[in-house]
Protein backbone atom coordinates (compact mmCIF):
# COMPACT_ATOMS: atom_id res chain seq x y z
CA UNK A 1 -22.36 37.32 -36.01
CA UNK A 2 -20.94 34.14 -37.59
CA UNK A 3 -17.04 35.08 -37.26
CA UNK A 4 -17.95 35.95 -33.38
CA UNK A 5 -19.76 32.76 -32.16
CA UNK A 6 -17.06 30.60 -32.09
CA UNK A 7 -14.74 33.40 -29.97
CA UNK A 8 -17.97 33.79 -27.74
CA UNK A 9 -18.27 30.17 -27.12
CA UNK A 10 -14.44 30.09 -26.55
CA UNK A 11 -15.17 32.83 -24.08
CA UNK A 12 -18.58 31.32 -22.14
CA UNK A 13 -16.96 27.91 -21.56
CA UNK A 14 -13.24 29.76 -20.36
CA UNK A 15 -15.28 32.05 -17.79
CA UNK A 16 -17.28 28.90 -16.70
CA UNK A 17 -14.32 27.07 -16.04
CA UNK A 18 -12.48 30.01 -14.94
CA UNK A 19 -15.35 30.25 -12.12
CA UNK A 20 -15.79 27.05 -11.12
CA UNK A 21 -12.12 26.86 -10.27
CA UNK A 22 -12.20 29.63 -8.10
CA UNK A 23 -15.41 28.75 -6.65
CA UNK A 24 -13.95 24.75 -5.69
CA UNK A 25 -12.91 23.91 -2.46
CA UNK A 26 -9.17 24.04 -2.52
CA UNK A 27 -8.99 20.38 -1.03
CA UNK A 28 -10.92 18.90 -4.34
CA UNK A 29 -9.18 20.13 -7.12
CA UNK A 30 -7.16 17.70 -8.40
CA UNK A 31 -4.20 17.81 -10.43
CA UNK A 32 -2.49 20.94 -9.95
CA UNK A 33 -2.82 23.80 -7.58
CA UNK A 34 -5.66 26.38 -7.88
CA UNK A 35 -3.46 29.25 -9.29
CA UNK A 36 -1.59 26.83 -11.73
CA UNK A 37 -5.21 26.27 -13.06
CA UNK A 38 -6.06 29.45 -13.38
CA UNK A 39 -3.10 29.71 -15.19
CA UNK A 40 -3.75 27.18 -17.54
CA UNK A 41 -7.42 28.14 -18.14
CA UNK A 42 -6.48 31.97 -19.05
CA UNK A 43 -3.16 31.07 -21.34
CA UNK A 44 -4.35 28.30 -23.02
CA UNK A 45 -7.42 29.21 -25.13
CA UNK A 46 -9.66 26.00 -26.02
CA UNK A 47 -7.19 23.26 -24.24
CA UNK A 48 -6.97 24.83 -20.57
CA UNK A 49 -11.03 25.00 -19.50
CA UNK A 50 -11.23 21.11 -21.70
CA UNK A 51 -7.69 20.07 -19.12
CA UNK A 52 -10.12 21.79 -16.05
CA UNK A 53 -13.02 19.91 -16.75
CA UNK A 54 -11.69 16.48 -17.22
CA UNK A 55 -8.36 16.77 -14.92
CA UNK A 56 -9.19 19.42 -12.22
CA UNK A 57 -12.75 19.82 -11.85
CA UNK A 58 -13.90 17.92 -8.13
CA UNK A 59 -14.97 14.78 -8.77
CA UNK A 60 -18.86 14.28 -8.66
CA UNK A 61 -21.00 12.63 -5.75
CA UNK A 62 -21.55 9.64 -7.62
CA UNK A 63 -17.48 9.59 -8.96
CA UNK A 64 -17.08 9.66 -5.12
CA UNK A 65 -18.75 6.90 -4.04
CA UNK A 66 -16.69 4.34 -5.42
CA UNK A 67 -13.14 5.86 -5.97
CA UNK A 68 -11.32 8.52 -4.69
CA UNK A 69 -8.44 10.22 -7.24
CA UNK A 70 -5.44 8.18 -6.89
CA UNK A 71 -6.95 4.56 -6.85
CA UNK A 72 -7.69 4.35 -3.21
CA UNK A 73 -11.03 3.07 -2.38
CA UNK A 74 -13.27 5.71 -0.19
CA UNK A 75 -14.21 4.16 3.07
CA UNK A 76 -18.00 4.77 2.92
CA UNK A 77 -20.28 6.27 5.14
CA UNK A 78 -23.20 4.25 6.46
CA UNK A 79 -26.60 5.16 8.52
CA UNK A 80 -25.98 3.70 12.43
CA UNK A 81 -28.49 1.05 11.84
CA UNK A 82 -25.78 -0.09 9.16
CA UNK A 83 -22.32 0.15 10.57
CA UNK A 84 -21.38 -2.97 11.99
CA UNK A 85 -19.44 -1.25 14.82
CA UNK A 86 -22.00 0.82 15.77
CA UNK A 87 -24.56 -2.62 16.25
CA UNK A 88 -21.44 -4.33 17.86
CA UNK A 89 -21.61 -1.27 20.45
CA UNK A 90 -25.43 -1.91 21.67
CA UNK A 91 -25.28 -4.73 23.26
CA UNK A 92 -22.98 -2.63 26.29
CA UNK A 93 -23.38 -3.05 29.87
CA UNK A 94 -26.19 -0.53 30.26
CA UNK A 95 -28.58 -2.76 27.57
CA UNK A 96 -27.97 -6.03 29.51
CA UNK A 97 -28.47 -3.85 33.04
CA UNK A 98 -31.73 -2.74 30.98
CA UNK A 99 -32.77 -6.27 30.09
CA UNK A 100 -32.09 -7.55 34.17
CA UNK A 101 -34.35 -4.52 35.12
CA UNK A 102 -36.70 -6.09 32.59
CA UNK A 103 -36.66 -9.45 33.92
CA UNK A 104 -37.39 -8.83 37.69
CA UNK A 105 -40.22 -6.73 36.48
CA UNK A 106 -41.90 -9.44 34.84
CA UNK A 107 -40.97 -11.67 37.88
CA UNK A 108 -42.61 -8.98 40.09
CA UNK A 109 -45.50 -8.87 38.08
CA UNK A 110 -45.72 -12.61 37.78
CA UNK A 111 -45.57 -12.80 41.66
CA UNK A 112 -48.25 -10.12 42.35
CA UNK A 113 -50.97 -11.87 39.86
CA UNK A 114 -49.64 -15.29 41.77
CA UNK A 115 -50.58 -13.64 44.85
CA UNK A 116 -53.59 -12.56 44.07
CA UNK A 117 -55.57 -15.02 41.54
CA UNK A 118 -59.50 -13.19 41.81
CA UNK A 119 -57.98 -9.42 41.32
């Protein structure tokens, strides 16, 4: 059992990587294509699944948040209540028609309780 634990582990960690390369979406992988991965992972015992999971593997959620692979920054998505654009886009011509409609109601309220102080 000694002599075959470390060719087991060898094996595990090279069918891991082998499916999670398969199983990532063909726009993530980064480095190399897919089947040049596969490739690499099958050929090259103990060095291919190590060059997957530090070179090809997707990035993570949190790895995407800041970066993107190649330097450029990720332009980040916000909640409406945050995007500047989207609170630049409120104030259109239907809220300011909204707030008019407002205003004569209170005038037409005001008026009516004018009209009739006792009621």
């Amino acid at each position: 059992m000694g002599r075959a634990l470390p060719f087991l582990i060898v094996l595990v960690v090279t069918l891991y990587a082998l499916i999670d390369c398969l199983s990532s979406e063909r726009g993530d992988i980064r480095g190399l294509p897919r089947p040049v991965w596969v490739l690499v992972i099958l050929l090259v015992p103990v060095v291919g699944p190590v060059a997957w999971f530090f070179a090809g593997r997707p990035v993570s959620l949190e790895q995407r948040a800041g970066v993107v692979a190649g330097g450029r920054p990720r332009k980040k998505v916000t909640a409406p209540d945050d995007d500047p654009d989207f609170l630049r886009g409120i104030d259109t011509a239907q809220s300011r028609k909204d707030a008019e409609l407002l205003r004569r109601w209170e005038e037409d309220l005001k008026r009516r309780e004018d009209d009739n102080p006792g009621a």
